[in-house]
Protein backbone atom coordinates (compact mmCIF):
# COMPACT_ATOMS: atom_id res chain seq x y z
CA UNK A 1 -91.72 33.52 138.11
CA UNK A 2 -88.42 35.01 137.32
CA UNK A 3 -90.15 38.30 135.92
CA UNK A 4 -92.60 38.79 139.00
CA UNK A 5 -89.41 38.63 141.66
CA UNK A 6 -87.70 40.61 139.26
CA UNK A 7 -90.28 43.55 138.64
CA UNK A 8 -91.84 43.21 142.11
CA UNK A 9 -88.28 43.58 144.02
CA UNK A 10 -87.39 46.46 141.84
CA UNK A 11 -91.01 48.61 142.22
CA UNK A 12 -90.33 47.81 146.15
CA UNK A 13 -86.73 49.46 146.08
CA UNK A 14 -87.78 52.30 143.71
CA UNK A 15 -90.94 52.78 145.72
CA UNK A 16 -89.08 52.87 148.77
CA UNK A 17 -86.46 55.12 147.66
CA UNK A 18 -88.73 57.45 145.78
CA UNK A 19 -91.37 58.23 149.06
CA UNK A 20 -89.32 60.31 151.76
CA UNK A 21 -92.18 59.02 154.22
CA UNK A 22 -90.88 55.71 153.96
CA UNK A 23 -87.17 56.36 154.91
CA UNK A 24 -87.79 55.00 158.33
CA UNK A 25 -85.88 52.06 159.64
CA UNK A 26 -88.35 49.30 158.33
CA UNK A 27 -88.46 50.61 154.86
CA UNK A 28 -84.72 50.78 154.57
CA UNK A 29 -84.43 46.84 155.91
CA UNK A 30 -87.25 46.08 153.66
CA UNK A 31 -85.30 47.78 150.68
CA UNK A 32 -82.16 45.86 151.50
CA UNK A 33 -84.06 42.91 151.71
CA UNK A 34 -85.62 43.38 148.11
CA UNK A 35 -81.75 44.21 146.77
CA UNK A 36 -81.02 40.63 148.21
CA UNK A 37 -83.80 38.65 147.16
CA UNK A 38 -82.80 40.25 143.47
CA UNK A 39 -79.27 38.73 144.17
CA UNK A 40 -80.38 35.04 145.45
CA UNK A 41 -82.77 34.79 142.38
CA UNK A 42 -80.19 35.91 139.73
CA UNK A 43 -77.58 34.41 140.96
CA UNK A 44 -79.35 30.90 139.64
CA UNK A 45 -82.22 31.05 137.89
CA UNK A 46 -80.71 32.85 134.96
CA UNK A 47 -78.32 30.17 134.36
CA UNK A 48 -80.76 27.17 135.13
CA UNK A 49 -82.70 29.04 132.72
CA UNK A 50 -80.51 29.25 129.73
CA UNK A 51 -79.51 25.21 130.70
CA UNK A 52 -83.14 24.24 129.70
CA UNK A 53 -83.43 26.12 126.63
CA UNK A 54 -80.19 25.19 125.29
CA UNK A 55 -80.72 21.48 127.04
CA UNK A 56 -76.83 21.85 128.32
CA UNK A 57 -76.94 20.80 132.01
CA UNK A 58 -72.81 21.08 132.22
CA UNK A 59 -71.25 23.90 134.63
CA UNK A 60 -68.15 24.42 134.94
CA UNK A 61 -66.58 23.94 138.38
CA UNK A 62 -65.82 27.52 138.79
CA UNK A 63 -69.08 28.82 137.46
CA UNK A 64 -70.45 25.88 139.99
CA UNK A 65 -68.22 27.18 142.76
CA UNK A 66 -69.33 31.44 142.32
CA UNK A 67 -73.00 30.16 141.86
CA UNK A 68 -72.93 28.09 145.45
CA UNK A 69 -70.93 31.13 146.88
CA UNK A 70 -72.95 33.76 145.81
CA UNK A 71 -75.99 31.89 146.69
CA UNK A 72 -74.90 30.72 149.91
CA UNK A 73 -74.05 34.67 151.07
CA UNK A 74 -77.32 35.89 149.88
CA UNK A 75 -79.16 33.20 151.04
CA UNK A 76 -77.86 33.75 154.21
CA UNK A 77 -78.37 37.63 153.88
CA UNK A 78 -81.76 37.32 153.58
CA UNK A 79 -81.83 35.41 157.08
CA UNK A 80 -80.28 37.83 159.04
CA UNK A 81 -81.93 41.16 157.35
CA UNK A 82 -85.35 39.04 158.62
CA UNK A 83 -83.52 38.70 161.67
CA UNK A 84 -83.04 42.74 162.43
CA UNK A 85 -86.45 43.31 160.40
CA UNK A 86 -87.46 41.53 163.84
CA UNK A 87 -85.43 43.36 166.01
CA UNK A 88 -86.69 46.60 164.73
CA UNK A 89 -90.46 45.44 165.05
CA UNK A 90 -89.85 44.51 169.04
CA UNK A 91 -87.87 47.71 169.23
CA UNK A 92 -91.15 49.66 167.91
CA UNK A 93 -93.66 47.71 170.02
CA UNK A 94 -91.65 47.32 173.43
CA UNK A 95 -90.10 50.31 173.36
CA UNK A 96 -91.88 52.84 171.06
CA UNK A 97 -91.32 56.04 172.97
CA UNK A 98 -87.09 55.22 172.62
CA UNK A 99 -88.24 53.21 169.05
CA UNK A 100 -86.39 56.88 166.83
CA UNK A 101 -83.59 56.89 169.34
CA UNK A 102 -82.74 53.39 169.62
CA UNK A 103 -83.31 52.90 165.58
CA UNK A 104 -81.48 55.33 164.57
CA UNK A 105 -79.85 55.66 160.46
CA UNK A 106 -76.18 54.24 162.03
CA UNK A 107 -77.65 51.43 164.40
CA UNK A 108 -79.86 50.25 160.99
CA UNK A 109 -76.71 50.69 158.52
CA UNK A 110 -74.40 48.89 161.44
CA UNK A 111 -77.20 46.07 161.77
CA UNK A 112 -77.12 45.67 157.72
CA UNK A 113 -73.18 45.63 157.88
CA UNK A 114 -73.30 43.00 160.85
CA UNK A 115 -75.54 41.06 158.25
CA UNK A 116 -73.06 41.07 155.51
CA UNK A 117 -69.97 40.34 158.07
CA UNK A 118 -71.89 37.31 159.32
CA UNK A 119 -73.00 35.64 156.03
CA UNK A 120 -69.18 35.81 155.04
CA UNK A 121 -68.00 34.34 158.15
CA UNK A 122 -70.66 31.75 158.88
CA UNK A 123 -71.87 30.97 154.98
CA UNK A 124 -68.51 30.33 153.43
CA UNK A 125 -67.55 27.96 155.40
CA UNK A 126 -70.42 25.59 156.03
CA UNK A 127 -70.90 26.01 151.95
CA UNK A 128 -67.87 24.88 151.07
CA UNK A 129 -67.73 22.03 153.19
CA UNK A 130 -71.29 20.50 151.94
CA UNK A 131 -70.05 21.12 148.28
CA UNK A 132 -66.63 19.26 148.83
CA UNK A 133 -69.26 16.89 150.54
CA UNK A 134 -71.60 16.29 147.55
CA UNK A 135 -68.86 15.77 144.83
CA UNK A 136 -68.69 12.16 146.55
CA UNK A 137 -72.67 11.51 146.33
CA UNK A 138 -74.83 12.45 143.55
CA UNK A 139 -78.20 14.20 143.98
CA UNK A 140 -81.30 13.37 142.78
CA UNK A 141 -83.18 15.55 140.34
CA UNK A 142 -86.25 15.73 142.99
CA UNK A 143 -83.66 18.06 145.32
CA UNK A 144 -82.83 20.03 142.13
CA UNK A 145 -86.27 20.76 141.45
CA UNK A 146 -87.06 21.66 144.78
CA UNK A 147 -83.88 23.64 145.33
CA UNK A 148 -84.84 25.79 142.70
CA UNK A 149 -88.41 26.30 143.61
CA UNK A 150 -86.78 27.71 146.86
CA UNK A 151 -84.37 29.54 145.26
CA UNK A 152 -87.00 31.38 143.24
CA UNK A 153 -90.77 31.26 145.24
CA UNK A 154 -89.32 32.45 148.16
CA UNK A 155 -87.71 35.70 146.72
CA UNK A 156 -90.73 36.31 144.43
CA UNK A 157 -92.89 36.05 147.72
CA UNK A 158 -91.12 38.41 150.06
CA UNK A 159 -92.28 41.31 148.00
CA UNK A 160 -95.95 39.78 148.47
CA UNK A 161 -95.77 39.09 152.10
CA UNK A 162 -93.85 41.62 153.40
CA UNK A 163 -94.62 45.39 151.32
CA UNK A 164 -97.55 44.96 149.30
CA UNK A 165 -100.15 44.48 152.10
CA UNK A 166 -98.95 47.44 153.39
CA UNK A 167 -101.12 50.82 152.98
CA UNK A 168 -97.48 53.23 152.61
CA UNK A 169 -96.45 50.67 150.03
CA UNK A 170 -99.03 50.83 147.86
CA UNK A 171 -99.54 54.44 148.31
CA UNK A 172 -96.10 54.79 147.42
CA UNK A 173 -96.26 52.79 144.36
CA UNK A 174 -99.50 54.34 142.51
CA UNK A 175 -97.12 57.87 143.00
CA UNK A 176 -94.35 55.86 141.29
CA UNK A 177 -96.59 54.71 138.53
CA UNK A 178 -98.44 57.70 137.82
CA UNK A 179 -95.57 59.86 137.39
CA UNK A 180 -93.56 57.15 135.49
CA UNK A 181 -96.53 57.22 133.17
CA UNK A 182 -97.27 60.77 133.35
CA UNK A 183 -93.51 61.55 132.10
CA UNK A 184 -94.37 59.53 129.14
């Protein structure tokens, strides 16, 4: 599962980047949100992943602390990029003869900043208190399980749901694929 998120996120973002028709305001938020869904999946599942094989289930409270942090942000990232993915769809369907001048490159860059600013603001905080909060009760290994399941179907399913039924997408992807494997 780690490998599909992995490869799917990254053919999205080199797709994206690769086919000038898609550097429109929905391609860019659906790039970020590929770069993010990269982040919230590696910033657990390789270290859950090298705790089964080595059957060590210790973290250290600093590794434990970055982990929840960096999850927490991107996590949270991913929520508000869906949130101006949203606002750019009503922009294009209620107001599609302003949609180029109201979604313009700074309004979608500012939007993706706003993103980042809020996660930092709103995340961190409410994080850290339910960690300090669940070093006093102990979790059962049902909410591990499903936390990771989470943590990892959901960012190997936005790829899925949200670029590859699209016609540009795919379109841009056999281009990627045929001249990756043409240059070889």
């Amino acid at each position: 599962m780690y490998l599909v998120t992995v490869i799917g996120n990254l053919l999205i973002i080199l797709a994206i980047g690769s086919d000038s028709h898609l550097h429109t305001p929905m391609y860019f938020f659906l790039s970020n949100l590929s770069f993010v869904d990269l982040c919230v999946v590696s910033t657990t599942v390789p270290s859950m992943l090298v705790s089964i094989l080595t059957e060590n289930k210790a973290i250290s409270f600093g590794d434990c602390l970055a982990q929840m942090c960096f999850f927490m942000v991107f996590g949270g990232l991913d929520n508000f990029l869906l949130t101006a993915m949203d606002y750019d769809r009503f922009v294009a369907i209620c107001q599609p003869l302003r949609y180029s001048a109201i979604m313009n490159p700074r309004l979608c860059g500012l939007l993706v900043l706003l993103s980042w600013l809020s996660v930092v603001s709103l995340f961190y905080g409410t994080g850290l208190g339910v960690y300090f909060s669940s070093s006093f009760t102990h979790s059962s290994w049902k909410s591990t399980v499903a936390s990771a399941m989470y943590s990892v179907v959901t960012s190997m399913l936005n790829p899925f749901i949200y670029t590859l039924r699209n016609k540009d997408i795919k379109d841009a992807l056999r281009k990627l694929i045929s001249r990756t494997v043409s240059s070889h």
